[in-house]
Protein backbone atom coordinates (compact mmCIF):
# COMPACT_ATOMS: atom_id res chain seq x y z
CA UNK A 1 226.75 59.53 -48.66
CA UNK A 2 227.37 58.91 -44.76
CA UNK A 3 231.08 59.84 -45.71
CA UNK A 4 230.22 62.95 -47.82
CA UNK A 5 228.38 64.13 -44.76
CA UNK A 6 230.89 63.58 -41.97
CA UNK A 7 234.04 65.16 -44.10
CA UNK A 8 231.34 68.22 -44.59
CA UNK A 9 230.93 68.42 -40.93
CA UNK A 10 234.34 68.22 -40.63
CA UNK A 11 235.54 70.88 -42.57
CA UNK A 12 232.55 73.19 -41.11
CA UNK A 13 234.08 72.35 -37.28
CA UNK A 14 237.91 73.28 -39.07
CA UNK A 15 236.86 76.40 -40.13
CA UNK A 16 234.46 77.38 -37.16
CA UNK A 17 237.62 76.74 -35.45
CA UNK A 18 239.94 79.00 -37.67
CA UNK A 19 237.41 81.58 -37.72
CA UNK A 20 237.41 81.86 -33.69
CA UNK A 21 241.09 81.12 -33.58
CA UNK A 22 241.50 84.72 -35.74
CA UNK A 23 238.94 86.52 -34.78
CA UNK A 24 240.28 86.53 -31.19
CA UNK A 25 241.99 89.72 -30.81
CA UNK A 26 245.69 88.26 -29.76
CA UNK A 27 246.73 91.83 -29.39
CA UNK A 28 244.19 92.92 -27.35
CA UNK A 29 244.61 94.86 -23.94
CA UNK A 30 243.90 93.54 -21.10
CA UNK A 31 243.51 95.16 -17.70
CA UNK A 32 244.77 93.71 -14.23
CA UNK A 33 247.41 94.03 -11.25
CA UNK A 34 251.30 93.58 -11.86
CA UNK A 35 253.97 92.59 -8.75
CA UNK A 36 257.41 92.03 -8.81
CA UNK A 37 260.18 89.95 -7.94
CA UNK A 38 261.73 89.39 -4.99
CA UNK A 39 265.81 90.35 -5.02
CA UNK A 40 265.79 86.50 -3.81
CA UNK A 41 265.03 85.53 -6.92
CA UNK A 42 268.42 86.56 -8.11
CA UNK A 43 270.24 84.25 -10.40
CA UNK A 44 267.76 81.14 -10.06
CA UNK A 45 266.81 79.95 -13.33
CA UNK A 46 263.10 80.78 -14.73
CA UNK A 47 260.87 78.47 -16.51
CA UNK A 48 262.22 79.56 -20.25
CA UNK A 49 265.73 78.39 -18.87
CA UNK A 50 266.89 81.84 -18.77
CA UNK A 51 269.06 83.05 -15.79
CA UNK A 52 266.78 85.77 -13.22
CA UNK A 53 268.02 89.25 -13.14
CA UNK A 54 266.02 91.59 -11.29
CA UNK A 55 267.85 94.56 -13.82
CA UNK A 56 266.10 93.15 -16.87
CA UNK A 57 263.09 94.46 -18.51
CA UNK A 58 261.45 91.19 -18.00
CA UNK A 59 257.96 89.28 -16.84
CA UNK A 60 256.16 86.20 -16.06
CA UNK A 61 252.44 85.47 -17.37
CA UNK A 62 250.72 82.29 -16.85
CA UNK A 63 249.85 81.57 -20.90
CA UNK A 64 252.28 84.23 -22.58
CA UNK A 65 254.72 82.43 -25.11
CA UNK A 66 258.07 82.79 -23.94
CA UNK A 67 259.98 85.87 -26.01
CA UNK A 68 256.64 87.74 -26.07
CA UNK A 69 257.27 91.29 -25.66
CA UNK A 70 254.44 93.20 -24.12
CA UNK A 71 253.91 96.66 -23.74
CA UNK A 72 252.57 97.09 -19.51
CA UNK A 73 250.90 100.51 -18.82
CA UNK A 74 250.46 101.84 -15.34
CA UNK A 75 246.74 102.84 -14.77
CA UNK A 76 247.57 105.38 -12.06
CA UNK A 77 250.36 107.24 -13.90
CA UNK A 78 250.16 106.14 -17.94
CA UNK A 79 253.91 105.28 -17.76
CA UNK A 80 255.03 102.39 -20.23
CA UNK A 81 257.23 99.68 -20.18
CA UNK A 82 257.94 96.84 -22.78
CA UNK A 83 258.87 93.86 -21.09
CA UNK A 84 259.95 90.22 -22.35
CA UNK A 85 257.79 87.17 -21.39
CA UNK A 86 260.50 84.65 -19.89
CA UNK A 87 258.99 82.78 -16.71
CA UNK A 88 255.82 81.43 -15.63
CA UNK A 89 253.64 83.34 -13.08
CA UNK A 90 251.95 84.47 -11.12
CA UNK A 91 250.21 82.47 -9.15
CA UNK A 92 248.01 84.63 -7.29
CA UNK A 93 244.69 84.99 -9.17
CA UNK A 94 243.95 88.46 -8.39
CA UNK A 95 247.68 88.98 -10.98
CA UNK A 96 248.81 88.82 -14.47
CA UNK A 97 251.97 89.69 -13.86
CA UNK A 98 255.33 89.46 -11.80
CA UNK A 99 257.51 91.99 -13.05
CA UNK A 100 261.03 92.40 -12.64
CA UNK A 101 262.00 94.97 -9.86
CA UNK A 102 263.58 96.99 -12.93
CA UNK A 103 260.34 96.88 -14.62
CA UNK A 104 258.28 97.72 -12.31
CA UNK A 105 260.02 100.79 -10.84
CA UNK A 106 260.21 102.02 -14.65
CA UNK A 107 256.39 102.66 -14.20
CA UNK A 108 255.47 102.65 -10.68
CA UNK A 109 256.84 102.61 -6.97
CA UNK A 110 258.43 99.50 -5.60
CA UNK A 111 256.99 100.61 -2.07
CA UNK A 112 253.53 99.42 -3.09
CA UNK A 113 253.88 95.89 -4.09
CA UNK A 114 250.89 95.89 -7.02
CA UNK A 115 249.88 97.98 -9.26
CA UNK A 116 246.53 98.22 -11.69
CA UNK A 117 248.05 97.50 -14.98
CA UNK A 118 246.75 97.33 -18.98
CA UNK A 119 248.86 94.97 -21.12
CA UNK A 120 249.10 94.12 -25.26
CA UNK A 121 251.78 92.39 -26.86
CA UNK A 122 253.73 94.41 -29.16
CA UNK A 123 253.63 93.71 -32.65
């Protein structure tokens, strides 16, 4: 009986579990402030092993799979980019993203060093 009951509770945890694992919206968007690189950062490898080129349409978020490809939005201007998730970053709590230089001037200034930015990952 003891058994019965434990294996129930069990299953009820696994699929409590499943059902929050789903039900989180993965491709939500989420709103915060994007930087970018520094040209320093030129040819040093990233955290995915990948070689840094500030010409690439590329990114680094803190949780992001590597190879994630996210579609960034500027909130001031509603210009788009879709970058690719290959470093780890940034560590300044107030960002969710370092963009590359490339990225960021496709949807903002790179005289202002952040801008307000809404983020999904692209199916």
């Amino acid at each position: 009986m003891m058994k019965r009951f434990i294996l129930v509770i069990i299953m009820m945890i696994s699929t409590l579990g499943i059902y929050s694992f789903t039900s989180n919206a993965v491709d939500a968007k989420k709103t915060s402030y994007a930087s970018y690189y520094h040209d320093k950062f030129n040819g040093r490898k990233t955290a995915s092993g990948e070689v840094f080129d500030n010409s690439k349409l590329t990114a680094a978020h803190r949780t992001l799979p590597f190879g994630t490809e996210i579609r960034v939005t500027n909130l001031n201007n509603g210009k788009e980019v879709i970058v690719s998730i290959n470093d780890r970053g940034p560590f300044h709590s107030s960002r969710a993203l370092d963009m590359s230089k490339a990225a960021f001037d496709e949807i903002g200034n790179t005289d202002h060093g952040t801008i307000p930015v809404e983020y999904e990952i692209v199916d």
